[in-house]
C-alpha atoms as a PDB file:
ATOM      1  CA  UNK A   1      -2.724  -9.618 -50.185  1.00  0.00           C
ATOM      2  CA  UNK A   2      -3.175  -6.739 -51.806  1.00  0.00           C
ATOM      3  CA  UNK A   3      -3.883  -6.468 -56.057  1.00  0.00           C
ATOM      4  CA  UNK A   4      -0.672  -5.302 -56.585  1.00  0.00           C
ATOM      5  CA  UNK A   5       1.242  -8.134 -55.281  1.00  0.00           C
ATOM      6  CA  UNK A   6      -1.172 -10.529 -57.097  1.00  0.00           C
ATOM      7  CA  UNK A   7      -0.622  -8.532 -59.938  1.00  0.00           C
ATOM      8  CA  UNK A   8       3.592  -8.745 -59.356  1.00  0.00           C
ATOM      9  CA  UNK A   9       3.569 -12.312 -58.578  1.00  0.00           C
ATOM     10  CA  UNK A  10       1.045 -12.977 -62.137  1.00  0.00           C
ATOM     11  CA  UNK A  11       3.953 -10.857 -64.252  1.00  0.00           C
ATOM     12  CA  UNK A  12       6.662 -12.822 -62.636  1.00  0.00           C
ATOM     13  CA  UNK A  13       5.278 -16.164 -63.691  1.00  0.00           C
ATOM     14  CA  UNK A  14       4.821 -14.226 -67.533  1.00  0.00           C
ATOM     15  CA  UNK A  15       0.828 -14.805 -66.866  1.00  0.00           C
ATOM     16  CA  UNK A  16      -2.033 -12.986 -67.554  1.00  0.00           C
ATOM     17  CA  UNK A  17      -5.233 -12.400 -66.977  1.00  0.00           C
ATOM     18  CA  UNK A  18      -6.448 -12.890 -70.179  1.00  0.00           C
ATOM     19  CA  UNK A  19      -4.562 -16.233 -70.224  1.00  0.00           C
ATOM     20  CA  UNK A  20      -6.388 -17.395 -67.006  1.00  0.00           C
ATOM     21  CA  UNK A  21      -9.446 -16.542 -68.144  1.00  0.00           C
ATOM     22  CA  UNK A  22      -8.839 -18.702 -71.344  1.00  0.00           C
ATOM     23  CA  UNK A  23      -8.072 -21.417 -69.198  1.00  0.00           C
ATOM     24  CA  UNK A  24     -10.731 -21.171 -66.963  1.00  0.00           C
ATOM     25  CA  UNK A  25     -13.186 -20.389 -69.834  1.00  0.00           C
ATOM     26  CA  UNK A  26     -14.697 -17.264 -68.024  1.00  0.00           C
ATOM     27  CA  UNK A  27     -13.823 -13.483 -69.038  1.00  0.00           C
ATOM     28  CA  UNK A  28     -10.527 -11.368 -67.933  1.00  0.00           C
ATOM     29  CA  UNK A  29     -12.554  -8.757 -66.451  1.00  0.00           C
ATOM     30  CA  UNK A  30     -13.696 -11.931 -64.134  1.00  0.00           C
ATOM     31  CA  UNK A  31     -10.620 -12.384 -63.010  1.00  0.00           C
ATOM     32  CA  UNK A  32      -9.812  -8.572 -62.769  1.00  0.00           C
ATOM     33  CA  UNK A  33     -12.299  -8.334 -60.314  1.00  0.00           C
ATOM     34  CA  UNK A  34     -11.504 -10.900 -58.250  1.00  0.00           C
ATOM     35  CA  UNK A  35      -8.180  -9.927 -57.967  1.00  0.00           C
ATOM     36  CA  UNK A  36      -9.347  -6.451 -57.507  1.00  0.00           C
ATOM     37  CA  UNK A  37     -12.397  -7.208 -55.298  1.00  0.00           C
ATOM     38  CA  UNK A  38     -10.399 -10.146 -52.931  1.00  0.00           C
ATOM     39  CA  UNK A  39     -13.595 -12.342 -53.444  1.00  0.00           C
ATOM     40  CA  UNK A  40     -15.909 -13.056 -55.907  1.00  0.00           C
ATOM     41  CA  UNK A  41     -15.552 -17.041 -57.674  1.00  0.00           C
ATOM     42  CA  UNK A  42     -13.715 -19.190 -55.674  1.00  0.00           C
ATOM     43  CA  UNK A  43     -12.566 -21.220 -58.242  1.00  0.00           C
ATOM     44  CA  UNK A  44     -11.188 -18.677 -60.025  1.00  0.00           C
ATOM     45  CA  UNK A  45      -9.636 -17.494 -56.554  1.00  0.00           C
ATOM     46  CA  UNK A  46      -8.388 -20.782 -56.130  1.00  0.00           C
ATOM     47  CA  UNK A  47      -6.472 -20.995 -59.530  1.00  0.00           C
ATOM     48  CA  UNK A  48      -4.697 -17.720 -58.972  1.00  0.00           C
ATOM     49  CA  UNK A  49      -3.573 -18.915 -55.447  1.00  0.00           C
ATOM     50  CA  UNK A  50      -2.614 -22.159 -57.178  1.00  0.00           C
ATOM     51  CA  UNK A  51      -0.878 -20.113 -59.972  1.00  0.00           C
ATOM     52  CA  UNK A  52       0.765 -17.756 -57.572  1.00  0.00           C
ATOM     53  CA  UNK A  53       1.968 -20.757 -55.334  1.00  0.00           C
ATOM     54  CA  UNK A  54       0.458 -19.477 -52.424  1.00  0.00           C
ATOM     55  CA  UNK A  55      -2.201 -20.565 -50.470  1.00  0.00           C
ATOM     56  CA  UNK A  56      -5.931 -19.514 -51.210  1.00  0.00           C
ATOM     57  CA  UNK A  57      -6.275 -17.824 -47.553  1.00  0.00           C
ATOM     58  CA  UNK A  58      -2.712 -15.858 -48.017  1.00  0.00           C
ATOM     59  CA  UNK A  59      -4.256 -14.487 -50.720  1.00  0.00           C
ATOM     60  CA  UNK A  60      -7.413 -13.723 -50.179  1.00  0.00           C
ATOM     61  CA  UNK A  61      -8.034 -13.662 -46.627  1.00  0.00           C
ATOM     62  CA  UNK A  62     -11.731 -13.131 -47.902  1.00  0.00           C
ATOM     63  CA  UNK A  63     -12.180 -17.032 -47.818  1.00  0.00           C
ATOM     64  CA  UNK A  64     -10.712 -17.713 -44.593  1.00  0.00           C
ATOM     65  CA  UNK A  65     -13.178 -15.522 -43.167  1.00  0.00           C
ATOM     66  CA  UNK A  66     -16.221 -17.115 -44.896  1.00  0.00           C
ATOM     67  CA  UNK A  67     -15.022 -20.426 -43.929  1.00  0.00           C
ATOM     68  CA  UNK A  68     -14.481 -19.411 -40.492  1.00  0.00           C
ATOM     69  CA  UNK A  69     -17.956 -18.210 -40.429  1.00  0.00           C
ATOM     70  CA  UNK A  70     -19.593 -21.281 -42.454  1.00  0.00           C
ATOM     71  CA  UNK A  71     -17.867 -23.579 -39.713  1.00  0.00           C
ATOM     72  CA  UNK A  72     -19.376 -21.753 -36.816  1.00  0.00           C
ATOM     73  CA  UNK A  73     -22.693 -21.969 -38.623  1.00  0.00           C
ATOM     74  CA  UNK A  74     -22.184 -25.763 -39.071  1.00  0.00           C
ATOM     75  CA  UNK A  75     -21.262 -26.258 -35.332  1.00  0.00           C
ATOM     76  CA  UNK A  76     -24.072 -24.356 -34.026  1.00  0.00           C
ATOM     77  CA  UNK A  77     -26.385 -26.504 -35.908  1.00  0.00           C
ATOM     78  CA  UNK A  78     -25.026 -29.926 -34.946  1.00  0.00           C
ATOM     79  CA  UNK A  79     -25.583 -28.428 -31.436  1.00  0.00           C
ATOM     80  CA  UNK A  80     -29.159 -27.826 -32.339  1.00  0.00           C
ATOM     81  CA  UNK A  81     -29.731 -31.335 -34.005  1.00  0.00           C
ATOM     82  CA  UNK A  82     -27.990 -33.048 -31.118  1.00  0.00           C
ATOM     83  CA  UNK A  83     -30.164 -31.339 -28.890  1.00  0.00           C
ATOM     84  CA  UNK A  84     -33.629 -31.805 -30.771  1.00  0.00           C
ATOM     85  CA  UNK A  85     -32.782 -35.656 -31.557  1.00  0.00           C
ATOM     86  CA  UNK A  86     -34.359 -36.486 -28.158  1.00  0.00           C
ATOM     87  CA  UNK A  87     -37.685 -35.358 -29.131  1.00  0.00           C
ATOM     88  CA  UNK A  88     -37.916 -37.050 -32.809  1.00  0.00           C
END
């Protein structure tokens, strides 16, 4: 999604981004740039998405990606374990 539909959605609910980083305890800029950058903290990623009412991946497809990635990484390497148990 792109910054300014974050951005729409945030002034809808009368939020922002000062008031997220309050509650998150970390800096507006913070959450500027993740909403600017499409990555960055997830939590902070996470409680716009949660915010927004939309899921983390419709918003930032950024994670989706990275997950997608991290469970290929995690498959591949069962495969390797379950292939190297025979010789422990």
């Amino acid at each position: 999604m792109r910054k300014t539909e974050i951005y729409q959605l945030l002034r809808a609910k009368k939020i922002t981004t000062p008031m997220i980083g309050a509650s998150l305890e970390v800096s507006p800029q913070s959450i500027r740039s993740v909403i600017a950058n499409g990555k960055g903290s997830r939590r902070i990623a996470q409680a716009i998405a949660d915010i927004c009412d939309k899921d983390l991946y419709e918003i930032f497809p950024y994670y989706q990606l990275l997950d997608a990635e991290k469970f290929q990484q995690e498959e591949k390497q069962a495969e390797l374990d379950r292939k190297l148990a025979k010789f422990a």
